[in-house]
N, C-alpha and C. Protein backbone atom coordinates (compact mmCIF):
# COMPACT_ATOMS: atom_id res chain seq x y z
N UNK A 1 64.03 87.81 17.46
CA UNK A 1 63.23 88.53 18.43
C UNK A 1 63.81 88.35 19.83
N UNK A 2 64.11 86.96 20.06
CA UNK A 2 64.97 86.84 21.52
C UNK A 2 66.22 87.91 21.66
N UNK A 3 66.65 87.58 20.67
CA UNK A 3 67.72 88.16 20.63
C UNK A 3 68.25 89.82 20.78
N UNK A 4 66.79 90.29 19.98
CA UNK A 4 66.60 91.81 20.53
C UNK A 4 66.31 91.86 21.62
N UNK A 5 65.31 91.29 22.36
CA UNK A 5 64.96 91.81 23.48
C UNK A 5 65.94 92.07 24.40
N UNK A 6 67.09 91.30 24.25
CA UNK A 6 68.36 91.49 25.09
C UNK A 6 67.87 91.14 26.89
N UNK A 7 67.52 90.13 27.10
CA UNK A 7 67.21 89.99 27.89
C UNK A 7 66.05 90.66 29.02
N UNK A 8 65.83 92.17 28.31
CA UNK A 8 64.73 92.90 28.93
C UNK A 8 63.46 93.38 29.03
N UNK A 9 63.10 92.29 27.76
CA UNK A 9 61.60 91.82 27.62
C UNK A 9 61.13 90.36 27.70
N UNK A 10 60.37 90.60 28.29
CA UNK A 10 60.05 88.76 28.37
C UNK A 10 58.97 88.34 27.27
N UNK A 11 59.25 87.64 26.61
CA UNK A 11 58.57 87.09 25.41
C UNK A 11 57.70 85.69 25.69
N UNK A 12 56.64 85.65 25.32
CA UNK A 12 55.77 84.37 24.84
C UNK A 12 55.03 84.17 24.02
N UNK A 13 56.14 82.89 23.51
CA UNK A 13 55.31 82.23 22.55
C UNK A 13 54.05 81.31 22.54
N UNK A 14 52.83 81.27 21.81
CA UNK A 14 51.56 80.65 21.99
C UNK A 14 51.97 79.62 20.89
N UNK A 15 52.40 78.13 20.81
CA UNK A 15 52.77 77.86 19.71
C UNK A 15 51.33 76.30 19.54
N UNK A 16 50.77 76.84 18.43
CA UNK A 16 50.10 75.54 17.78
C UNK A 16 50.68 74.48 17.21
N UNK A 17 50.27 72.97 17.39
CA UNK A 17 50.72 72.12 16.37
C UNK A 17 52.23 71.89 16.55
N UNK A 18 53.02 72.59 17.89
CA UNK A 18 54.07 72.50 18.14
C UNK A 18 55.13 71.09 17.04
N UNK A 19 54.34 69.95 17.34
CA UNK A 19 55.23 68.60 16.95
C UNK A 19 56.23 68.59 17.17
N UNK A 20 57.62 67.97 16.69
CA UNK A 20 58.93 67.95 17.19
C UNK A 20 59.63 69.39 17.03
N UNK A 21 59.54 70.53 17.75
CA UNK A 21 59.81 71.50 17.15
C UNK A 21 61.24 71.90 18.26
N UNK A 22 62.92 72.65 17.99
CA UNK A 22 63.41 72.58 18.98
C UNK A 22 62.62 74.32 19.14
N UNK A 23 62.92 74.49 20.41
CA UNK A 23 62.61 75.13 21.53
C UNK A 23 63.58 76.15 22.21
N UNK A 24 63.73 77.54 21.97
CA UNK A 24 64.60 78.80 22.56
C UNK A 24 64.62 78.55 23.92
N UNK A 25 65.46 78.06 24.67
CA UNK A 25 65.81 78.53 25.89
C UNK A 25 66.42 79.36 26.24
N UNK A 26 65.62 80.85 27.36
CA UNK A 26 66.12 81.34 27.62
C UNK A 26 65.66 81.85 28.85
N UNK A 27 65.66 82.74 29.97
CA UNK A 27 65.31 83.36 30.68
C UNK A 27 64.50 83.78 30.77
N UNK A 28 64.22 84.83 29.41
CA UNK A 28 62.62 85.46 29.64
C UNK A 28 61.65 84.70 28.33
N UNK A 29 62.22 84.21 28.41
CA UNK A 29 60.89 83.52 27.33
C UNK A 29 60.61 82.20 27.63
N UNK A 30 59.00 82.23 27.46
CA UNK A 30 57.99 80.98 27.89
C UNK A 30 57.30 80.71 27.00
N UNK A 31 56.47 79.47 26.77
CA UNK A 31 55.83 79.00 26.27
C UNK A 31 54.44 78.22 26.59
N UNK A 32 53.17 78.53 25.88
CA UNK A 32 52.86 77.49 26.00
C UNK A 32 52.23 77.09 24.65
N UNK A 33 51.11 76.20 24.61
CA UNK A 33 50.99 74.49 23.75
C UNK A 33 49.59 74.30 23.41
N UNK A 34 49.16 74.34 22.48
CA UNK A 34 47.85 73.72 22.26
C UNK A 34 48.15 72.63 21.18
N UNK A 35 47.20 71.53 20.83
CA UNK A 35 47.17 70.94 19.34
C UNK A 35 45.72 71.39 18.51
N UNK A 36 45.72 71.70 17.69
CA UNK A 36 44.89 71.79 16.75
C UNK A 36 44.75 71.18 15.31
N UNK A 37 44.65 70.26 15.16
CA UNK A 37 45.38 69.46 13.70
C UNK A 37 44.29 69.80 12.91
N UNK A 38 42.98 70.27 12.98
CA UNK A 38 42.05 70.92 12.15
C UNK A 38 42.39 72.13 11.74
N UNK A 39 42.86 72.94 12.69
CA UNK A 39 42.74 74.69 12.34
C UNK A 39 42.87 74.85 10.73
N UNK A 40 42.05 75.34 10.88
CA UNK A 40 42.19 76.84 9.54
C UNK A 40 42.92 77.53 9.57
N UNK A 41 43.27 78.80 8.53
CA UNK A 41 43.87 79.83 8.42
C UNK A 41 43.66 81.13 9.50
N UNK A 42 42.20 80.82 9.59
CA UNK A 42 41.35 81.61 10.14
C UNK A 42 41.43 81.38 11.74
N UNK A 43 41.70 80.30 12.13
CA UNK A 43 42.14 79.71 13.60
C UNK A 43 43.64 80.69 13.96
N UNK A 44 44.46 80.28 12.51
CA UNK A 44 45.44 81.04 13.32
C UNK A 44 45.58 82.25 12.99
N UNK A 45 45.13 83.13 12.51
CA UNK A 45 45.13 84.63 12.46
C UNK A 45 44.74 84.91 13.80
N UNK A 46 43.65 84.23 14.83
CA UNK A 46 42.78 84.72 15.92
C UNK A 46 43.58 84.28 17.11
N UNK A 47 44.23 83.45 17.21
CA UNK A 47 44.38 82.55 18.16
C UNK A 47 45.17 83.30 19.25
N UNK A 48 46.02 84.41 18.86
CA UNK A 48 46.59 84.98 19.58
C UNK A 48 45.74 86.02 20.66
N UNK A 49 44.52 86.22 20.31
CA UNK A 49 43.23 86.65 21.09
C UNK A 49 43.00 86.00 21.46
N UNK A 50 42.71 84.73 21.26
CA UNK A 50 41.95 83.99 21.86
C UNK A 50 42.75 83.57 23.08
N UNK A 51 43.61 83.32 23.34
CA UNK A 51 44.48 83.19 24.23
C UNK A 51 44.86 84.33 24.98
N UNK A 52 44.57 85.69 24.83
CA UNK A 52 45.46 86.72 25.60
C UNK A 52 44.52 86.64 26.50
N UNK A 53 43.57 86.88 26.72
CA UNK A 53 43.04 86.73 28.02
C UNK A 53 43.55 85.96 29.46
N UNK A 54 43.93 84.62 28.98
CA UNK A 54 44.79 83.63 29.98
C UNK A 54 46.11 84.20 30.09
N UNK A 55 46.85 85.18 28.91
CA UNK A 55 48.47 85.38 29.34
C UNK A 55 48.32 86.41 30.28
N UNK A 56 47.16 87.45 30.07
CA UNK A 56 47.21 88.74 30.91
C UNK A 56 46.95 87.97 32.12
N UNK A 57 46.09 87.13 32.61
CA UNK A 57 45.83 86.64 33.83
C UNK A 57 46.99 85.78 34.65
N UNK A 58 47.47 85.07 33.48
CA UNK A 58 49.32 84.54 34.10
C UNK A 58 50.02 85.48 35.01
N UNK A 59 50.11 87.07 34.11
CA UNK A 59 51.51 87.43 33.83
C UNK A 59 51.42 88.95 34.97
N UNK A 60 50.21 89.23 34.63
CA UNK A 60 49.43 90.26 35.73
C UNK A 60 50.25 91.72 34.97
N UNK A 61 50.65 91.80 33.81
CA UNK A 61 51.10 92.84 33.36
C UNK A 61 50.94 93.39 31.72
N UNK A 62 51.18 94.62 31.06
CA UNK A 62 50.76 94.42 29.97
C UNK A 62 51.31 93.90 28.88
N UNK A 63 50.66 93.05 28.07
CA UNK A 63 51.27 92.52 26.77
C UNK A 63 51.22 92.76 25.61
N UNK A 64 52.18 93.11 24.75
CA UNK A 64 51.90 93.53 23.60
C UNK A 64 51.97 92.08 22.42
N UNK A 65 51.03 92.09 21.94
CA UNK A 65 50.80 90.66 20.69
C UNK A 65 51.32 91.46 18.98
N UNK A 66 51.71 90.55 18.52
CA UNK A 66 51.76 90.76 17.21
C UNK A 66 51.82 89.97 16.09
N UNK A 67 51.50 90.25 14.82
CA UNK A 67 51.36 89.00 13.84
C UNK A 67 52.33 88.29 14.19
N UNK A 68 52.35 86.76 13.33
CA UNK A 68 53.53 85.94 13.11
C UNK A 68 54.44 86.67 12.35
N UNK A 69 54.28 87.02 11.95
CA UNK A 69 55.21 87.70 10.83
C UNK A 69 55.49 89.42 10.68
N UNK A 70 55.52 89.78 12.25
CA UNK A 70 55.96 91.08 12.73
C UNK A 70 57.00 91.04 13.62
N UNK A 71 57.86 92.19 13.49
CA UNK A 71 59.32 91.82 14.23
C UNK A 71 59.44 93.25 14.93
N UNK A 72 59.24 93.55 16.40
CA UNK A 72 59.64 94.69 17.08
C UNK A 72 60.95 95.15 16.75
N UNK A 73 61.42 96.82 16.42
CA UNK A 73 62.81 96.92 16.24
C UNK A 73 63.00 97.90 17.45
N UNK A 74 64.18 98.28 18.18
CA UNK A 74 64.35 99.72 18.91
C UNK A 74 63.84 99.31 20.46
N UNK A 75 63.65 99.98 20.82
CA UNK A 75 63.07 100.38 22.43
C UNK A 75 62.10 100.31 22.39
N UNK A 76 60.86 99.83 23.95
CA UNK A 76 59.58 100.12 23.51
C UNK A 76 58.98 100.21 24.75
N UNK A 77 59.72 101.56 25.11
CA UNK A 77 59.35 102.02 27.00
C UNK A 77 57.85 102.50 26.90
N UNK A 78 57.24 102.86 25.24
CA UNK A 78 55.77 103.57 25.76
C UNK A 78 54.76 102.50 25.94
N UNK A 79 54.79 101.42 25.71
CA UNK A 79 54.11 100.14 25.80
C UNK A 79 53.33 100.40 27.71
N UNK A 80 54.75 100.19 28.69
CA UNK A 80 54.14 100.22 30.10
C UNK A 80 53.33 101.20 30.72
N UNK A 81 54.14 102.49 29.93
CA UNK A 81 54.03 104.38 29.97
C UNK A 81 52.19 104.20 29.82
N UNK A 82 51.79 103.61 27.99
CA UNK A 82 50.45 104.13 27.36
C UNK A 82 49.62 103.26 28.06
N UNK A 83 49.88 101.74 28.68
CA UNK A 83 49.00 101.06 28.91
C UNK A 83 48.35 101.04 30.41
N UNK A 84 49.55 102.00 31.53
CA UNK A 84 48.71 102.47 32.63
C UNK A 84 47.06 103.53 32.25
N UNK A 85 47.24 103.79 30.88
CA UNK A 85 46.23 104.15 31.02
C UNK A 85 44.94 104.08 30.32
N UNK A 86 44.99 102.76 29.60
CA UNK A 86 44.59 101.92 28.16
C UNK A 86 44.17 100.40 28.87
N UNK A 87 43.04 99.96 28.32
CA UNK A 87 42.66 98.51 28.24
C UNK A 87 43.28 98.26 27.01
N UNK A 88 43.01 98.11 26.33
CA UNK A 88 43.76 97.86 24.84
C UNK A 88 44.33 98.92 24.26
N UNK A 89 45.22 98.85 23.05
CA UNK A 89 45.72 99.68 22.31
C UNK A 89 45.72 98.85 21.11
N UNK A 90 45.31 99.44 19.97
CA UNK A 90 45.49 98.99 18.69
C UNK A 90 45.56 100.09 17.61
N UNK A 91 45.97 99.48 16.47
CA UNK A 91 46.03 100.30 15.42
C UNK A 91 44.82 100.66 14.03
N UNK A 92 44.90 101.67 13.72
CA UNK A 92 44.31 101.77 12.77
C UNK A 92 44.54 102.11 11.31
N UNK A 93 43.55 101.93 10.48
CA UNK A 93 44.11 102.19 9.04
C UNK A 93 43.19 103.66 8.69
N UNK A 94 43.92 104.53 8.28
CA UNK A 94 43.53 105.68 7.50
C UNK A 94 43.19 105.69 6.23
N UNK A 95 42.37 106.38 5.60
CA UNK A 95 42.30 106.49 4.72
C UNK A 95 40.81 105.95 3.99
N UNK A 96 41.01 105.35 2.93
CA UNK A 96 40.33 104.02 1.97
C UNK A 96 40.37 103.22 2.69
N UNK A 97 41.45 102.73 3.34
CA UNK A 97 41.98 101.37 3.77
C UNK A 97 40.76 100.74 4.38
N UNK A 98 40.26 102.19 5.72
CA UNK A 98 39.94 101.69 6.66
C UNK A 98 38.49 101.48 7.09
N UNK A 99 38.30 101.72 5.41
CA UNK A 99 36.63 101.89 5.02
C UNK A 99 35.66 100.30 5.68
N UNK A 100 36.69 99.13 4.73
CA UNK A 100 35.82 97.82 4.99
C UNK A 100 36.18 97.70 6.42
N UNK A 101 35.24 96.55 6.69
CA UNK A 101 35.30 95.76 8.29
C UNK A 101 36.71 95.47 8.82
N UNK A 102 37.12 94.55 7.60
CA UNK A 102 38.89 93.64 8.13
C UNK A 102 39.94 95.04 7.54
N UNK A 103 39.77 95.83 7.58
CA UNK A 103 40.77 96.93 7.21
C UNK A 103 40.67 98.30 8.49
N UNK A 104 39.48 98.60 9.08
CA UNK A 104 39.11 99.36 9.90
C UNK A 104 40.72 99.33 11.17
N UNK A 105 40.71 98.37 11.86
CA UNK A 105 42.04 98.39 12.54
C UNK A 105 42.95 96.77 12.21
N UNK A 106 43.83 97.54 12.67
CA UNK A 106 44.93 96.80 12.31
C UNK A 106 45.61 95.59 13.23
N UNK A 107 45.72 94.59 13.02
CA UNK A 107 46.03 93.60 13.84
C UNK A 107 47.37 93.35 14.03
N UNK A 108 48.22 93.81 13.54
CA UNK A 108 49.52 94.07 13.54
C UNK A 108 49.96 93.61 14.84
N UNK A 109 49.97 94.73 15.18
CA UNK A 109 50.40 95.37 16.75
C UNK A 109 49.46 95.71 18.07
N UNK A 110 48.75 94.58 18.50
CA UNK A 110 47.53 95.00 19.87
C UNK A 110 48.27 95.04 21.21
N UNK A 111 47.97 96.07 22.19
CA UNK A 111 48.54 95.80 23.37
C UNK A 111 47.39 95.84 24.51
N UNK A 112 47.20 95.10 25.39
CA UNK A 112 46.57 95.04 26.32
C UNK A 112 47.06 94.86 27.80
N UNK A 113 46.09 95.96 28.55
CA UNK A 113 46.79 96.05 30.24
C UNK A 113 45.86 94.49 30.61
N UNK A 114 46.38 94.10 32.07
CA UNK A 114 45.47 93.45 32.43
C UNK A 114 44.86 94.00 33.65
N UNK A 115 43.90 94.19 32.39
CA UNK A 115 42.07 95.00 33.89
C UNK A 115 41.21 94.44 33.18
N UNK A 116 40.01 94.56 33.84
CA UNK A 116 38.96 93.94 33.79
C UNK A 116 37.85 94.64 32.21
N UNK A 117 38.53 95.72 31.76
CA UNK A 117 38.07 96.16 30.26
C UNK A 117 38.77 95.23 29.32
N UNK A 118 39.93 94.96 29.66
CA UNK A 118 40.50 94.12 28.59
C UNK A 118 39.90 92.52 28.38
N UNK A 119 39.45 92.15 29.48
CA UNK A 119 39.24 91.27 29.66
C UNK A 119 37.58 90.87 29.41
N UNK A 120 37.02 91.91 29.23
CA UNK A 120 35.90 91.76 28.88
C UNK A 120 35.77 91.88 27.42
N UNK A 121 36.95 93.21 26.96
CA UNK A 121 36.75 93.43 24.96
C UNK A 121 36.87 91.56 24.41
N UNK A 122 38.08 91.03 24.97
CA UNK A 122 38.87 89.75 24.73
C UNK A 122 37.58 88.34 25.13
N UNK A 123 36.67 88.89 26.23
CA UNK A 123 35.85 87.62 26.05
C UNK A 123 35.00 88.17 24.56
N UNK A 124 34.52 89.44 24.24
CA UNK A 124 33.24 89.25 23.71
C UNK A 124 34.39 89.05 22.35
N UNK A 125 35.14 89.40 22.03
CA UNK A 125 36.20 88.77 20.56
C UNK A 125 35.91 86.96 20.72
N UNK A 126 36.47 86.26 21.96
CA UNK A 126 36.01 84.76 21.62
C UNK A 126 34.98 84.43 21.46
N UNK A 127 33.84 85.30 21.90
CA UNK A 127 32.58 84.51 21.78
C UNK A 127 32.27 85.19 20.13
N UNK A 128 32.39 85.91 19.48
CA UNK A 128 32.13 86.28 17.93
C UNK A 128 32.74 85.16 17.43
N UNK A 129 34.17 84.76 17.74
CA UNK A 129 35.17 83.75 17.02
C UNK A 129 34.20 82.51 17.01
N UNK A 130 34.14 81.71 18.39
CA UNK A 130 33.40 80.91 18.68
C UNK A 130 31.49 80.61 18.03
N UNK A 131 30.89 81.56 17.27
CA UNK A 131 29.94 82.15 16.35
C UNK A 131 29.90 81.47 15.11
N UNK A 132 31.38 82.24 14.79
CA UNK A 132 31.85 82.49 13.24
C UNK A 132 32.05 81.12 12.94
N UNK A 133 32.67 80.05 13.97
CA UNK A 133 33.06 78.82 13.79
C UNK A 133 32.29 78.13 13.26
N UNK A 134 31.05 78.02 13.72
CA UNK A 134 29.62 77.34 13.58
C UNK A 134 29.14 77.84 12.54
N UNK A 135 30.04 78.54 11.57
CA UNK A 135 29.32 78.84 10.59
C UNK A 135 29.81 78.01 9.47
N UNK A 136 29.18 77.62 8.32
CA UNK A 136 30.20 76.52 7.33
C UNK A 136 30.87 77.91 6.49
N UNK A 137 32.31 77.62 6.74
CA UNK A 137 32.67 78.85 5.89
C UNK A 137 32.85 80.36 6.09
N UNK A 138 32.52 80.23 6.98
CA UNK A 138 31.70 82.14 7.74
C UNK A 138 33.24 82.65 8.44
N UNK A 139 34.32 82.02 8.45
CA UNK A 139 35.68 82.50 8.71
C UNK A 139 36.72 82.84 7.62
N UNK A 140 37.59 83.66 7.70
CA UNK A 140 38.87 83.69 6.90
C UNK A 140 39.67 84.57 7.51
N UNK A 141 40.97 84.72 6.56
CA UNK A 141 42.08 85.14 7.13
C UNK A 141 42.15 86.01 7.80
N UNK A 142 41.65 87.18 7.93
CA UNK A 142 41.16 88.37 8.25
C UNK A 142 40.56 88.93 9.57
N UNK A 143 39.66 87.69 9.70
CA UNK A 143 38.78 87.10 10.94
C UNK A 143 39.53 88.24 12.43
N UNK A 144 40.66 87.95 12.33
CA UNK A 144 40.95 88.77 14.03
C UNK A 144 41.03 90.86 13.20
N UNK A 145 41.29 90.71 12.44
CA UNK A 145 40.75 92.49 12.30
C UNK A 145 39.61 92.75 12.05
N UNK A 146 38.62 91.97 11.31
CA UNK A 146 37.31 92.08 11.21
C UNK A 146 36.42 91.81 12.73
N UNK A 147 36.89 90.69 13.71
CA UNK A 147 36.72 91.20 14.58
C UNK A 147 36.88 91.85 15.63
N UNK A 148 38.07 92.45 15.53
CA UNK A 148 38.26 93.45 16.68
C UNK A 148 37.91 94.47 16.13
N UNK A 149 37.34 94.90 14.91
CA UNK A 149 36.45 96.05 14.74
C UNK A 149 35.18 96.07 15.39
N UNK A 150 34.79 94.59 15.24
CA UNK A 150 33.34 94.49 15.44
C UNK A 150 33.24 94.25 16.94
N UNK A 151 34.28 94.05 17.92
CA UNK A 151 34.54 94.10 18.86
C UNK A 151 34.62 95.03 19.42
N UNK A 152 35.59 96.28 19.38
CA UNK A 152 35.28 97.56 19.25
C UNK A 152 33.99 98.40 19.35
N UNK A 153 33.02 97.91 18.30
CA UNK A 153 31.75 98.50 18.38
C UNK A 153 31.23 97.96 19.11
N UNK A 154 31.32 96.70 19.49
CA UNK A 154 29.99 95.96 20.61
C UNK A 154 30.75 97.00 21.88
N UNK A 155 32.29 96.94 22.22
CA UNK A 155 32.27 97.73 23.14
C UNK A 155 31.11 98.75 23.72
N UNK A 156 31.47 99.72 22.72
CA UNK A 156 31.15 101.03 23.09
C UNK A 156 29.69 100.75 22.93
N UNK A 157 28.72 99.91 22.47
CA UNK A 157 27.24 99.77 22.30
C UNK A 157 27.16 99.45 23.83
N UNK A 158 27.94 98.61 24.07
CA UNK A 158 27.29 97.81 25.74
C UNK A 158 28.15 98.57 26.96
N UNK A 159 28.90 98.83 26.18
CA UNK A 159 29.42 100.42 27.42
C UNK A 159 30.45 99.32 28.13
N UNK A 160 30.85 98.72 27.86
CA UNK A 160 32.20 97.87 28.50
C UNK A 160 33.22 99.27 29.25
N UNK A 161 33.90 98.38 30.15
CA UNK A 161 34.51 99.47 30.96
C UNK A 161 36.21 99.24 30.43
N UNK A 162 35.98 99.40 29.16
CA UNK A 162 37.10 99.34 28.19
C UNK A 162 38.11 100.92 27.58
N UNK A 163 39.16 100.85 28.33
CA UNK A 163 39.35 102.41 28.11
C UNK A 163 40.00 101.66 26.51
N UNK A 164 40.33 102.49 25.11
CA UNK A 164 40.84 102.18 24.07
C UNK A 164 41.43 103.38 23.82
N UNK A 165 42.92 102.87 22.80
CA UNK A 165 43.38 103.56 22.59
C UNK A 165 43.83 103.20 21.21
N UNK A 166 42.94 104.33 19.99
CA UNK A 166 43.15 103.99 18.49
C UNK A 166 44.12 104.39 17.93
N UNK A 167 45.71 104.18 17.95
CA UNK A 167 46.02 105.22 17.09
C UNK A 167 47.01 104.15 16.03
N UNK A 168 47.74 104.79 15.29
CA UNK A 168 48.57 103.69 14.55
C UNK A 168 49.73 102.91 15.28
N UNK A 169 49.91 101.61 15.89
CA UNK A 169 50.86 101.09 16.47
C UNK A 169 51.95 100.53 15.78
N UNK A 170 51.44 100.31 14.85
CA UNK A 170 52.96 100.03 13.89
C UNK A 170 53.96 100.96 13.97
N UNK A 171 53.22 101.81 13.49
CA UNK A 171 54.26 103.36 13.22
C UNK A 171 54.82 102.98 15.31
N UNK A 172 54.19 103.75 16.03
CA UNK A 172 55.02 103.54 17.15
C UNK A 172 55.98 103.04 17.96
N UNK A 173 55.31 101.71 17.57
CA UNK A 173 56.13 100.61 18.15
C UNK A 173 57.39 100.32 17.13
N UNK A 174 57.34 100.80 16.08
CA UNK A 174 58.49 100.21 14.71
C UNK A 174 58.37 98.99 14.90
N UNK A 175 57.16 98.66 14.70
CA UNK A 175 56.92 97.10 13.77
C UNK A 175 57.19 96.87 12.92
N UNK A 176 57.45 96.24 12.27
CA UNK A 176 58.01 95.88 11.01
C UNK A 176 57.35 94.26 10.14
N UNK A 177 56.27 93.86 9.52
CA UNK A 177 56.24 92.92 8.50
C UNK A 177 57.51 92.48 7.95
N UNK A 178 57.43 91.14 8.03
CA UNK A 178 58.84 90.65 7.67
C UNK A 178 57.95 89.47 6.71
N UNK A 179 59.11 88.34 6.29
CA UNK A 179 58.22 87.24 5.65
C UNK A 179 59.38 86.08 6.67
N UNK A 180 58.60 85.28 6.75
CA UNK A 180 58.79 84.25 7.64
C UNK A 180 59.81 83.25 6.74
N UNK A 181 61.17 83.08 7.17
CA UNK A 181 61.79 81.77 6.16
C UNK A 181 62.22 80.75 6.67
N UNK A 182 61.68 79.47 5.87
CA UNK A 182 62.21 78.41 6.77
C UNK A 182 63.62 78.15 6.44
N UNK A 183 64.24 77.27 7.49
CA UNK A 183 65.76 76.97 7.95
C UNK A 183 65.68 75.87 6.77
């Protein structure tokens, strides 16, 4: 991923549980650090929400998040282009797919400007997370598409000043699912 960006995207990593891990130095890429030696599965499917709120407020520009195990390919000039005019952007599933809760949109590929819609969809996502926690069991893998659906709808119920933009981001962005291998 560094390596694509070719120096003209700046990348950050949110890394959990870091431990002795070595570390990409480079120019545009930063990091930061939490420990969690409890997390669940369900911790880390979300965590990358749970945190964007603080990167948009770092970075003052928009960020695009994606699974662990998604790899940007190509160019990706519509990211700055779509998000002047977008609080979020995410994807969705057509079809069957997109019938249940954790299938409705897609967690793939989310991008968020930093304004004050984004920042409000992204608190009411931690406080559902923060919910679900307290529940024995009441989380799983899924947890960040199930709730940014349900996030989504609280939007538009409480009228958040959230502009959204649904369309498929995978396809756009040429995301790509990869499988993760260790060295």
């Amino acid at each position: 991923m560094v390596r694509s960006a070719r120096g003209q995207v700046n990348i950050h990593f949110h890394v959990c549980n870091p431990g002795n891990i070595e570390l990409i130095e480079a120019a545009n890429v930063r990091y930061s650090f939490e420990d969690r030696p409890n997390a669940n599965p369900a911790y880390f499917s979300a965590v990358r929400f749970l945190v964007l709120r603080q990167i948009l407020e770092l970075y003052d520009v928009p960020v695009v998040t994606l699974d662990a195990d998604s790899v940007l390919y190509g160019e990706s000039p519509w990211i700055s282009d779509m998000m002047d005019n977008f609080c979020i952007a995410v994807g969705h599933f057509k079809g069957k797919r997109g019938i249940v809760p954790w299938r409705f949109l897609n967690a793939q590929v989310v991008a968020a400007s930093p304004s004050e819609g984004a920042r409000a969809f992204l608190r009411y996502f931690e406080i559902q997370f923060d919910h679900l926690l307290k529940q024995d069991g009441g989380v799983s893998w899924y947890v960040d598409q199930a709730l940014l659906t349900s996030t989504f709808h609280l939007a538009l119920e409480h009228d958040l000043p959230t502009r959204m933009l649904v369309q498929p981001l995978s396809f756009l962005s040429r995301a790509k699912q990869t499988k993760i291998r260790k060295r």
